[in-house]
PDB file of N, CA and C in Angstrom:
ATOM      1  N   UNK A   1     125.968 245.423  61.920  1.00  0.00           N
ATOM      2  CA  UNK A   1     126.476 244.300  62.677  1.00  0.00           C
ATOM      3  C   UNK A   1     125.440 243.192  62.717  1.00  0.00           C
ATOM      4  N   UNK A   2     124.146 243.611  62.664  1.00  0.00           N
ATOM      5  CA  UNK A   2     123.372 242.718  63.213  1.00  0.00           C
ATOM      6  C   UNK A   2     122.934 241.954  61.567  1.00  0.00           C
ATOM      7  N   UNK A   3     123.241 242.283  60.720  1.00  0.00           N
ATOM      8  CA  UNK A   3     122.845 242.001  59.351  1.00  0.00           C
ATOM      9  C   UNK A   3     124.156 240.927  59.065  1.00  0.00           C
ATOM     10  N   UNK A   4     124.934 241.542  59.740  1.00  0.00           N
ATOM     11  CA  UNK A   4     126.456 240.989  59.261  1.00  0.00           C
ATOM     12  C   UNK A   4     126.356 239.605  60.101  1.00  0.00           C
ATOM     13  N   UNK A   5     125.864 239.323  61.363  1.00  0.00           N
ATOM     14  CA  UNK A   5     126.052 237.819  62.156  1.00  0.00           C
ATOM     15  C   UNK A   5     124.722 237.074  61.742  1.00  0.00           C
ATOM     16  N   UNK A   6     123.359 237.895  61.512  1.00  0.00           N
ATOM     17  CA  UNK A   6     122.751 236.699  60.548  1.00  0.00           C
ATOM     18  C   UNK A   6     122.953 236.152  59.161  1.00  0.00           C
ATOM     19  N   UNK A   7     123.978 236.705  58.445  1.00  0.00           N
ATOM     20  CA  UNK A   7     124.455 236.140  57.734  1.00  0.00           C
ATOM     21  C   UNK A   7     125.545 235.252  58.240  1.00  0.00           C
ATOM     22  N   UNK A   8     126.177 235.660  58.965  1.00  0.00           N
ATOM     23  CA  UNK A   8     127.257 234.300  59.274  1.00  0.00           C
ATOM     24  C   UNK A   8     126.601 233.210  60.523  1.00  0.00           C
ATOM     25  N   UNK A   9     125.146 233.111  60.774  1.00  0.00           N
ATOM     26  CA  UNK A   9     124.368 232.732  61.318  1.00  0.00           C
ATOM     27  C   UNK A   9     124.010 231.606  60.386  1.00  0.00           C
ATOM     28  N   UNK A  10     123.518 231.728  59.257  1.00  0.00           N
ATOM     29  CA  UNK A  10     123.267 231.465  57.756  1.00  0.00           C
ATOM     30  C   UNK A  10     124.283 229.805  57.422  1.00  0.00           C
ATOM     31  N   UNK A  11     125.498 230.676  58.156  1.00  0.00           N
ATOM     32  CA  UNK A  11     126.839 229.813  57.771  1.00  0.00           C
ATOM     33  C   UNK A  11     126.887 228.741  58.415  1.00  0.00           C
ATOM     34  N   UNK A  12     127.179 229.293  59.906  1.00  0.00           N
ATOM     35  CA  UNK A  12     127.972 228.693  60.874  1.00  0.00           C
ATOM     36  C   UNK A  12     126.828 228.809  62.369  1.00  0.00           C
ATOM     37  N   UNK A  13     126.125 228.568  62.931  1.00  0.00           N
ATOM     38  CA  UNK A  13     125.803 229.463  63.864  1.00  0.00           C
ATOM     39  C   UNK A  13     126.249 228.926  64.902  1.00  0.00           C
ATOM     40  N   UNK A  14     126.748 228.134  65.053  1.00  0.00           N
ATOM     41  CA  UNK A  14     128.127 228.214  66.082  1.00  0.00           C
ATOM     42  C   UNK A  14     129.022 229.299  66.593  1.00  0.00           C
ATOM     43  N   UNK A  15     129.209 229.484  65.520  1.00  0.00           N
ATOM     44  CA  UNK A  15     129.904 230.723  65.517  1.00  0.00           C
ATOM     45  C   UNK A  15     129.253 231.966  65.815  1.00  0.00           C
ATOM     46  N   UNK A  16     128.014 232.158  65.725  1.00  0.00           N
ATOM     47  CA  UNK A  16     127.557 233.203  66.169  1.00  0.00           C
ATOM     48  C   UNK A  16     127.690 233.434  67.729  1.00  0.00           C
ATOM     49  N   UNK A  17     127.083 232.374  68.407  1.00  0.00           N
ATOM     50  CA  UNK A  17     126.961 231.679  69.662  1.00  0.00           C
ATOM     51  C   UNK A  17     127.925 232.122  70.097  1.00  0.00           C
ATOM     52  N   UNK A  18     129.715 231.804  69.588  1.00  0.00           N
ATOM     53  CA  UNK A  18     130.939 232.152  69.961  1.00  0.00           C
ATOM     54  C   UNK A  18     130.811 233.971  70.582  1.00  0.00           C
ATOM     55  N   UNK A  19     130.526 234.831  69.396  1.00  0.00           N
ATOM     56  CA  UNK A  19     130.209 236.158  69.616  1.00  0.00           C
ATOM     57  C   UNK A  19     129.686 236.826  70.616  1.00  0.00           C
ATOM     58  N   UNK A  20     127.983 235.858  70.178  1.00  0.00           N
ATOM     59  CA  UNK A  20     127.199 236.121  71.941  1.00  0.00           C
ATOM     60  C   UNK A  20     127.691 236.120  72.950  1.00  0.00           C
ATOM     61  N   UNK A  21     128.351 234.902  73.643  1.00  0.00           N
ATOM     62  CA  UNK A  21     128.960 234.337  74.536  1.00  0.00           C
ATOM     63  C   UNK A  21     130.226 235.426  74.946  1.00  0.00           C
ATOM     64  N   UNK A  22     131.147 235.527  73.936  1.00  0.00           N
ATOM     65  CA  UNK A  22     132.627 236.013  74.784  1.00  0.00           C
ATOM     66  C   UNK A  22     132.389 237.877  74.067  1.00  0.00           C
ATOM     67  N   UNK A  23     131.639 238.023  73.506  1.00  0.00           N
ATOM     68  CA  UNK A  23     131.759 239.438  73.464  1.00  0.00           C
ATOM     69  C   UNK A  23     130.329 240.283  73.715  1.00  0.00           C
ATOM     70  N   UNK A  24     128.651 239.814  74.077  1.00  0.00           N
ATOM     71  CA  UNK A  24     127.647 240.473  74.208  1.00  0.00           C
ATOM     72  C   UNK A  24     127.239 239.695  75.898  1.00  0.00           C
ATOM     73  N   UNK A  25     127.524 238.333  76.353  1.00  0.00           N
ATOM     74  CA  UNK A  25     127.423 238.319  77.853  1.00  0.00           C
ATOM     75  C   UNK A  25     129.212 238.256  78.683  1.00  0.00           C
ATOM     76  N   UNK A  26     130.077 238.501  77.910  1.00  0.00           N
ATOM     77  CA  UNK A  26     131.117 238.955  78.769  1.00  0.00           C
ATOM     78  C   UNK A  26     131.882 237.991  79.275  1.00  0.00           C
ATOM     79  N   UNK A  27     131.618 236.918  78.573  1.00  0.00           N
ATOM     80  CA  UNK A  27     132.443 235.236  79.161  1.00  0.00           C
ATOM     81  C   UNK A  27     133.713 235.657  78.422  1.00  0.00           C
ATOM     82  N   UNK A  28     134.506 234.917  79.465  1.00  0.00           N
ATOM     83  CA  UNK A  28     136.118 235.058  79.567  1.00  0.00           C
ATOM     84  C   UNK A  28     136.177 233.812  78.123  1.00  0.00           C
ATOM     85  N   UNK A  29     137.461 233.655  77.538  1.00  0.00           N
ATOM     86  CA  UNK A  29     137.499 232.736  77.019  1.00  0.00           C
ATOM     87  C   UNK A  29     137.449 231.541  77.505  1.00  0.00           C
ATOM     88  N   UNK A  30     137.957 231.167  78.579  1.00  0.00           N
ATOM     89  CA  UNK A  30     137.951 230.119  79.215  1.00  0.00           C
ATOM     90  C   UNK A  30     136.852 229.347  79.450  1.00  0.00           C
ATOM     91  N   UNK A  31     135.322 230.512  80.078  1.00  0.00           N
ATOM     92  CA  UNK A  31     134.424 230.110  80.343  1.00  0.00           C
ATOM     93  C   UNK A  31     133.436 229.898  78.652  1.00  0.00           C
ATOM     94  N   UNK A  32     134.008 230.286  77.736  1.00  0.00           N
ATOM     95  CA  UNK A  32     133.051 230.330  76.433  1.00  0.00           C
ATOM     96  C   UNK A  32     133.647 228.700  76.008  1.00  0.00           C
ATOM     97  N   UNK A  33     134.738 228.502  75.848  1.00  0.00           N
ATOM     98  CA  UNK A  33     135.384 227.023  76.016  1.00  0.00           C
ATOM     99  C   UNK A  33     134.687 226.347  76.660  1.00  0.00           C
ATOM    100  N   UNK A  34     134.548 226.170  77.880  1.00  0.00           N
ATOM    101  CA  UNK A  34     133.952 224.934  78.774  1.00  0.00           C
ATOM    102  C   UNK A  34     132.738 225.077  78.208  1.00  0.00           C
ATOM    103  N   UNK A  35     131.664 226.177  78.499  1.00  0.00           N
ATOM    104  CA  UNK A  35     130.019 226.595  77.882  1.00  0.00           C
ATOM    105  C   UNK A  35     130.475 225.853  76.160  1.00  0.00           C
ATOM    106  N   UNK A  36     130.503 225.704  75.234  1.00  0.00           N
ATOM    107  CA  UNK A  36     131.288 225.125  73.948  1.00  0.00           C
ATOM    108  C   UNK A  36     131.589 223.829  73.616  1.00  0.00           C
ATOM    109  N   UNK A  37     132.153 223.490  74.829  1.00  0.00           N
ATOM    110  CA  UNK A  37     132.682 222.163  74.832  1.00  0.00           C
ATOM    111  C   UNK A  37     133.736 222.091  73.899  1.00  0.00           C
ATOM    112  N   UNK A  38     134.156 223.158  73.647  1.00  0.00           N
ATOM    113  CA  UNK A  38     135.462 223.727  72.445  1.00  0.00           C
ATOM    114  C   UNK A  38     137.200 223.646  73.447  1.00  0.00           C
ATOM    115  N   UNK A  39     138.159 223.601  73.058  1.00  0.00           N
ATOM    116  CA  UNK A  39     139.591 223.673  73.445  1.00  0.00           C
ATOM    117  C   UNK A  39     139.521 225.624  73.473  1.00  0.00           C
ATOM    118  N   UNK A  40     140.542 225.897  74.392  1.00  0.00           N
ATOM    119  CA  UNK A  40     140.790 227.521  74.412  1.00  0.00           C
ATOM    120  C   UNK A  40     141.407 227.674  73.246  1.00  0.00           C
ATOM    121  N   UNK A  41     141.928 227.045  72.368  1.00  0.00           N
ATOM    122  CA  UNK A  41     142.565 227.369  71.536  1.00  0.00           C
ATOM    123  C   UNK A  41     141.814 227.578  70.530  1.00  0.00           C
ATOM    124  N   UNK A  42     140.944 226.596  70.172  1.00  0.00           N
ATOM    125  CA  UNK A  42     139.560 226.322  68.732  1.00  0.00           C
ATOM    126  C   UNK A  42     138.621 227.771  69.051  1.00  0.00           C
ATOM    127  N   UNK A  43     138.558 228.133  70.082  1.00  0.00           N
ATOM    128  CA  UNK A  43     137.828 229.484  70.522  1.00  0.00           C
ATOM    129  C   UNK A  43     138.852 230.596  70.127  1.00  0.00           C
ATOM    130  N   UNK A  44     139.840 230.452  70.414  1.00  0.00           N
ATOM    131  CA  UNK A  44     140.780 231.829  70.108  1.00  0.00           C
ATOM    132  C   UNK A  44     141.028 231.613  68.658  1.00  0.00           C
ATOM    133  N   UNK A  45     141.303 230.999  67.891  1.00  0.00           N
ATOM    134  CA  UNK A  45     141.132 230.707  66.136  1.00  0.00           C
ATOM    135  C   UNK A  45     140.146 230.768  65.844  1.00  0.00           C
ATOM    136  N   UNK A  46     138.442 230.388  66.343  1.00  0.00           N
ATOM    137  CA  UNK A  46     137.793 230.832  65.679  1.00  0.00           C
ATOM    138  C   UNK A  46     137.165 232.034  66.217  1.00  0.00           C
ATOM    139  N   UNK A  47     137.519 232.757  67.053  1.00  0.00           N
ATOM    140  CA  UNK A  47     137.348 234.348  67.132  1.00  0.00           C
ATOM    141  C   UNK A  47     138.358 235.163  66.322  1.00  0.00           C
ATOM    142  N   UNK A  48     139.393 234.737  65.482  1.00  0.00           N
ATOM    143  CA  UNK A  48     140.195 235.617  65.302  1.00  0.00           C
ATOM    144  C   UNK A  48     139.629 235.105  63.601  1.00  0.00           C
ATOM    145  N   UNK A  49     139.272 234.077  63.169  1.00  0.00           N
ATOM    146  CA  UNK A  49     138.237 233.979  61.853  1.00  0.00           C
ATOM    147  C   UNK A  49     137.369 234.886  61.527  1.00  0.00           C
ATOM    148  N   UNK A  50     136.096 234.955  62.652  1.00  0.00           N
ATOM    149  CA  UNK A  50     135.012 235.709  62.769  1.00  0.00           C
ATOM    150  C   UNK A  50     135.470 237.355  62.490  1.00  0.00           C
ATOM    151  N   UNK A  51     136.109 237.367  63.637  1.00  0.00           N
ATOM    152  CA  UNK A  51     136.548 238.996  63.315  1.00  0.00           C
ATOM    153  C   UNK A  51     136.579 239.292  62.293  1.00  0.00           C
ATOM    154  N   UNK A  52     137.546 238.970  61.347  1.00  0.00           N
ATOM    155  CA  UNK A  52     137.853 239.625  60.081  1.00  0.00           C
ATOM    156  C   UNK A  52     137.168 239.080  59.322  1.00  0.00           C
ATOM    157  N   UNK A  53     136.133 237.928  59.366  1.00  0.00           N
ATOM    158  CA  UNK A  53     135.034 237.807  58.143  1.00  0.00           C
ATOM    159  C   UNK A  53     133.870 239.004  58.647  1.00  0.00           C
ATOM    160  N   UNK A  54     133.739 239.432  59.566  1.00  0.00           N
ATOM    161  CA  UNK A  54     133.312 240.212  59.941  1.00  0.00           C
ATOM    162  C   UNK A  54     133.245 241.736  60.055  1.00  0.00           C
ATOM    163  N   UNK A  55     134.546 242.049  59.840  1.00  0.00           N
ATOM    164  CA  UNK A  55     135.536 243.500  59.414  1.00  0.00           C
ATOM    165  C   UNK A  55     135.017 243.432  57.982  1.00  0.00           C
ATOM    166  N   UNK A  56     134.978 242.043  57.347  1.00  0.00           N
ATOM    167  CA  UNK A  56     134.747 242.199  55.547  1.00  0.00           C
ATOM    168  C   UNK A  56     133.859 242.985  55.415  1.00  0.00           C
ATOM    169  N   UNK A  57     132.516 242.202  56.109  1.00  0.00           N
ATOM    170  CA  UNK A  57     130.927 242.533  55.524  1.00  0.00           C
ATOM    171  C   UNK A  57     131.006 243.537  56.586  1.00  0.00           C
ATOM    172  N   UNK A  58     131.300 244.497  56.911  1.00  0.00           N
ATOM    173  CA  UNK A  58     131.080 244.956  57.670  1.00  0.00           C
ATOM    174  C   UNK A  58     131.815 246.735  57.600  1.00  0.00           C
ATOM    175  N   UNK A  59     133.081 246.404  56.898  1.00  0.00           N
ATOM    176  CA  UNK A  59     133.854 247.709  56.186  1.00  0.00           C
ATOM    177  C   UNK A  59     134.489 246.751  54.971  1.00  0.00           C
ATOM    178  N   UNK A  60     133.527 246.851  54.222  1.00  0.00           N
ATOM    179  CA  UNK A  60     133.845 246.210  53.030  1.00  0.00           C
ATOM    180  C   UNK A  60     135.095 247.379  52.587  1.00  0.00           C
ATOM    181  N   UNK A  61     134.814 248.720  52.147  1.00  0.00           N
ATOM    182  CA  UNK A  61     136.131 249.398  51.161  1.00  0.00           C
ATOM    183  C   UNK A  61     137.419 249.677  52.033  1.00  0.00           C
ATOM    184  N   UNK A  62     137.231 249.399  53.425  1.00  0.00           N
ATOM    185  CA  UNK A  62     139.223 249.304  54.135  1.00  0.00           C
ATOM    186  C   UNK A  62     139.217 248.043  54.117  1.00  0.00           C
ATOM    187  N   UNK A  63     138.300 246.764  53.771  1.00  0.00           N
ATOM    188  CA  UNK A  63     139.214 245.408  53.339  1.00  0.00           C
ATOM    189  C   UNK A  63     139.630 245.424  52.075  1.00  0.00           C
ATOM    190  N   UNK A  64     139.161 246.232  51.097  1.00  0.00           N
ATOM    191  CA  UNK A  64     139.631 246.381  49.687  1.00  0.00           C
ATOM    192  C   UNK A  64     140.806 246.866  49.999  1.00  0.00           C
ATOM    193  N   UNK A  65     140.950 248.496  50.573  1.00  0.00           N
ATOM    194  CA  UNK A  65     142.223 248.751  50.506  1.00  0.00           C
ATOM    195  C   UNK A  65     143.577 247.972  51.218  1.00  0.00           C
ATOM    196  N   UNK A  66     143.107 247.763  52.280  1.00  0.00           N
ATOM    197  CA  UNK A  66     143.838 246.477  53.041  1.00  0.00           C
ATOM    198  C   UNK A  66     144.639 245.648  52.035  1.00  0.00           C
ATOM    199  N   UNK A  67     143.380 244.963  51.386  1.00  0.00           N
ATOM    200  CA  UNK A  67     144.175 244.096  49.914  1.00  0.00           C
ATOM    201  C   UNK A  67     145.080 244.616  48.738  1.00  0.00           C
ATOM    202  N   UNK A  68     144.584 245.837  48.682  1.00  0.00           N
ATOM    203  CA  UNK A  68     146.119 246.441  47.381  1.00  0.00           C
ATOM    204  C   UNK A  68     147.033 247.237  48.304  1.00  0.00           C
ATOM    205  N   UNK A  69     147.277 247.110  49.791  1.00  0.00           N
ATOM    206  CA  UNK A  69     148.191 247.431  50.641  1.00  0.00           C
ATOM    207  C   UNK A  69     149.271 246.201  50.247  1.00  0.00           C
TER     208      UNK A  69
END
């Protein structure tokens, strides 16, 4: 995991920030929005981005199979 967000650290680190925030100190979405200065919505799309770029590097061979599903 931790290999997997400095690489998307690399990317975006905004987005990391997103992670920290609503899933390692426990902020509601609402409060990761206002802390952001982001819409609840731009937070809920880009948590639902992260995730699964994250599921990639992270279980790379069930996103393979995923894909010839």
């Amino acid at each position: 995991m931790d290999r997997a967000l400095n690489e998307l650290d690399a990317i975006n680190d905004e987005m990391v920030k997103l992670v920290e925030l609503r899933y390692f100190l426990g902020c509601t979405t609402e409060e990761t929005a206002a802390l952001m200065q982001l819409s609840k919505a731009t937070v809920n799309r880009q948590l639902r981005f992260i995730k699964s770029w994250l599921y990639v590097r992270i279980c790379p061979g069930a996103a393979a199979d995923q894909a010839r599903a």
